[in-house]
Protein backbone atom coordinates (compact mmCIF):
# COMPACT_ATOMS: atom_id res chain seq x y z
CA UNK A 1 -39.39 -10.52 20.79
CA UNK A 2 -36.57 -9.24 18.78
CA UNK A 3 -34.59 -12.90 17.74
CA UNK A 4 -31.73 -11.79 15.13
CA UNK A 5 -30.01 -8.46 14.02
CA UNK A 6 -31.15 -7.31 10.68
CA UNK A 7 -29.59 -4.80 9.00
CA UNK A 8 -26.67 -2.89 10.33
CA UNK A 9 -26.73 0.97 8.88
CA UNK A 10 -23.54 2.56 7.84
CA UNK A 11 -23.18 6.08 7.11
CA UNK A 12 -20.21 6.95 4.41
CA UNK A 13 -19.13 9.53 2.55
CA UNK A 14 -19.04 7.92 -0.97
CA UNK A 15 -20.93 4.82 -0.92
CA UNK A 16 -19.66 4.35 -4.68
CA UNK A 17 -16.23 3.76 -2.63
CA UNK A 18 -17.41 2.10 -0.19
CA UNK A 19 -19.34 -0.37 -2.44
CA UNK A 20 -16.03 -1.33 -4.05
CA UNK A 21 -14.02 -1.40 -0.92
CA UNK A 22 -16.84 -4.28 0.89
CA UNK A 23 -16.80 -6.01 -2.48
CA UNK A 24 -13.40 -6.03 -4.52
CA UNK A 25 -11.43 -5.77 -1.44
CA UNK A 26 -13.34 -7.63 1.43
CA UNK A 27 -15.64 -9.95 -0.56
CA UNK A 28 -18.68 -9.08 0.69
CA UNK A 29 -21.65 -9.36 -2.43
CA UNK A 30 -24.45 -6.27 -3.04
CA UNK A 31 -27.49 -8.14 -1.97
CA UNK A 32 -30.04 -5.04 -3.36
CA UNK A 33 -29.53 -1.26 -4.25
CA UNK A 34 -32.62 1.07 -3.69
CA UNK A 35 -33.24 4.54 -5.04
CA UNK A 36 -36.55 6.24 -4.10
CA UNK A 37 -35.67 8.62 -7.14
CA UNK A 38 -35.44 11.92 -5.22
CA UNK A 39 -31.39 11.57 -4.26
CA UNK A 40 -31.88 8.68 -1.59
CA UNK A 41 -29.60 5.86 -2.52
CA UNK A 42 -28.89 2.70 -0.38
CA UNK A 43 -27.11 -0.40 -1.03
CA UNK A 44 -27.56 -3.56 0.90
CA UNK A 45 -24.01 -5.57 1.29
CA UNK A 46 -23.74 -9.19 3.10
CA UNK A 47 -20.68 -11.35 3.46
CA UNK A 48 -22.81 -14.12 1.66
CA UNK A 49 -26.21 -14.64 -0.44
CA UNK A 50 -28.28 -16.02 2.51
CA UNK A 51 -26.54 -14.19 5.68
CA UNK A 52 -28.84 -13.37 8.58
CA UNK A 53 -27.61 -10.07 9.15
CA UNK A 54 -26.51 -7.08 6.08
CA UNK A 55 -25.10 -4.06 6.11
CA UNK A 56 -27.21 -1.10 4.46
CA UNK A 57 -24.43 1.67 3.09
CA UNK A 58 -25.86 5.27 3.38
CA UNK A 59 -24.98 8.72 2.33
CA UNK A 60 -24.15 10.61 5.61
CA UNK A 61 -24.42 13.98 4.42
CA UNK A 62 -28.03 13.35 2.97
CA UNK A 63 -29.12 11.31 5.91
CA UNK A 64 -27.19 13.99 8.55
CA UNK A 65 -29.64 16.60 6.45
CA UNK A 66 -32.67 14.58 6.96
CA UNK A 67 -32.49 13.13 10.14
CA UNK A 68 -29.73 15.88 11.78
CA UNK A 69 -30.31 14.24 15.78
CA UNK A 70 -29.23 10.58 14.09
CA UNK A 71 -26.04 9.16 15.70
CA UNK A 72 -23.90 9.31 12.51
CA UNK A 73 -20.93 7.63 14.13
CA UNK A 74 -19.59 4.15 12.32
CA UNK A 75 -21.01 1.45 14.35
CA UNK A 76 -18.17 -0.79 16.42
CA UNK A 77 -18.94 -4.39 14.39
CA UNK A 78 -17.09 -7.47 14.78
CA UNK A 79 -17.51 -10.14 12.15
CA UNK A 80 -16.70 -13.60 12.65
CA UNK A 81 -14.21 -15.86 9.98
CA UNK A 82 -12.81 -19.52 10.22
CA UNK A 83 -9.90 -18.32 8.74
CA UNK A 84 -8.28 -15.87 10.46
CA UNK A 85 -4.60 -16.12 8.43
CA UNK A 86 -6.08 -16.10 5.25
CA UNK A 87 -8.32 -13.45 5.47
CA UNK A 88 -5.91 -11.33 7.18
CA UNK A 89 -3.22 -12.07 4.07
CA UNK A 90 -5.99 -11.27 1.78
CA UNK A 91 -6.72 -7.88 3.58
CA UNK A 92 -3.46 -7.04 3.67
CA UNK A 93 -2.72 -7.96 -0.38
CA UNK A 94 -5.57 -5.75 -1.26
CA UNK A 95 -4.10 -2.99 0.94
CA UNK A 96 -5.91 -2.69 3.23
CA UNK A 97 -5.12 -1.70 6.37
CA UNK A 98 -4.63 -4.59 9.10
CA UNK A 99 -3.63 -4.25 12.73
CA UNK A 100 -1.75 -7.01 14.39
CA UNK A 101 -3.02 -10.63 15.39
CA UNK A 102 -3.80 -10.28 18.81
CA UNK A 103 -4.57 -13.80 21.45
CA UNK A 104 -7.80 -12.92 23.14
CA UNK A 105 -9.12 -14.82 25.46
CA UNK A 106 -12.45 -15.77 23.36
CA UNK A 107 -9.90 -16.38 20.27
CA UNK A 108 -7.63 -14.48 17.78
CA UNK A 109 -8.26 -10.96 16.45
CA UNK A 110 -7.70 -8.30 14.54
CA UNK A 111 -8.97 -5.39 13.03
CA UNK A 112 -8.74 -3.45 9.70
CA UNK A 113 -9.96 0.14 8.19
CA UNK A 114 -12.44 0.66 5.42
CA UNK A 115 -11.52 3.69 2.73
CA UNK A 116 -12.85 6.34 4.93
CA UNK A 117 -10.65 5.03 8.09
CA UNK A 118 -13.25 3.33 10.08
CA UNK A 119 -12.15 0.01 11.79
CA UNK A 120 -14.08 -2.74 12.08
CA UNK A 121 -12.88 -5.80 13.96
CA UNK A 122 -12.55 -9.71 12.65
CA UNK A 123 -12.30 -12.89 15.49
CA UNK A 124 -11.48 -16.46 14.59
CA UNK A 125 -14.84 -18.54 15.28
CA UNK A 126 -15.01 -22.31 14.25
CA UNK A 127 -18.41 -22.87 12.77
C-alpha cells in the first residue's frame, strides 16, 4: 500500500536555472545530483534535509526524446508554510513573481511562478 509521496518529477528547460531559482530564491536545499554519464542529469531538491517528499528536476527535451508519450506538463503542487507573510515578502524581494493573498476556506493562499513561468501554489498550515 502506497503510504507517502516520494519524489515529485519536474520537467524544465534549464535545470542549471531552475536549481538556482528552488535554492537562492525559494530556499529549498539540493538533496543529491545524479549523472548516469551519457547526458542524463537529475537533481533532487527538498524544502528541508529530512522532508518526506522531493522534487527531482529533469531535462524536458532529453526526457520528451526518450520517453516522447510522457505527460511533460508541470505538475499542479501546493506546498504548505507556517508563515504565509513572510514567505510571501521573501518571494516577492527575490522577484519573484507572487499573486495576491487570497482567504480560502481551508486557509490563506497564494501562488508564485518559477523562471520558466510555471506556478506553483503555497497555503498557510499550522504544524
Amino acid at each position: 500500500m502506497i503510504n507517502t509521496v516520494g519524489q515529485i518529477m519536474l520537467y524544465v528547460n534549464n535545470q542549471a536555472e531552475a536549481v538556482n531559482f528552488w535554492t537562492e530564491k525559494v530556499g529549498f536545499s539540493v538533496i543529491s545530483e545524479e549523472d548516469n554519464g551519457q547526458g542524463m542529469k537529475w537533481i533532487e531538491i527538498a524544502p528541508t534535509k529530512g522532508a518526506e517528499t522531493s522534487i527531482i528536476l529533469h531535462n524536458k527535451e532529453l526526457i520528451a526524446k526518450m520517453q516522447p508519450e510522457l505527460n511533460l506538463g508541470t505538475p499542479s503542487l501546493m506546498f504548505f508554510t507556517d508563515n504565509l507573510d513572510k514567505l510571501y515578502e521573501n518571494l516577492s524581494n527575490n522577484n519573484i513573481t507572487v499573486g495576491e493573498i487570497v482567504d480560502m476556506p481551508s486557509g490563506r493562499v497564494f501562488n508564485f511562478a518559477d523562471s520558466e513561468e510555471n506556478y506553483f501554489a503555497v497555503m498557510e498550515k499550522s504544524k
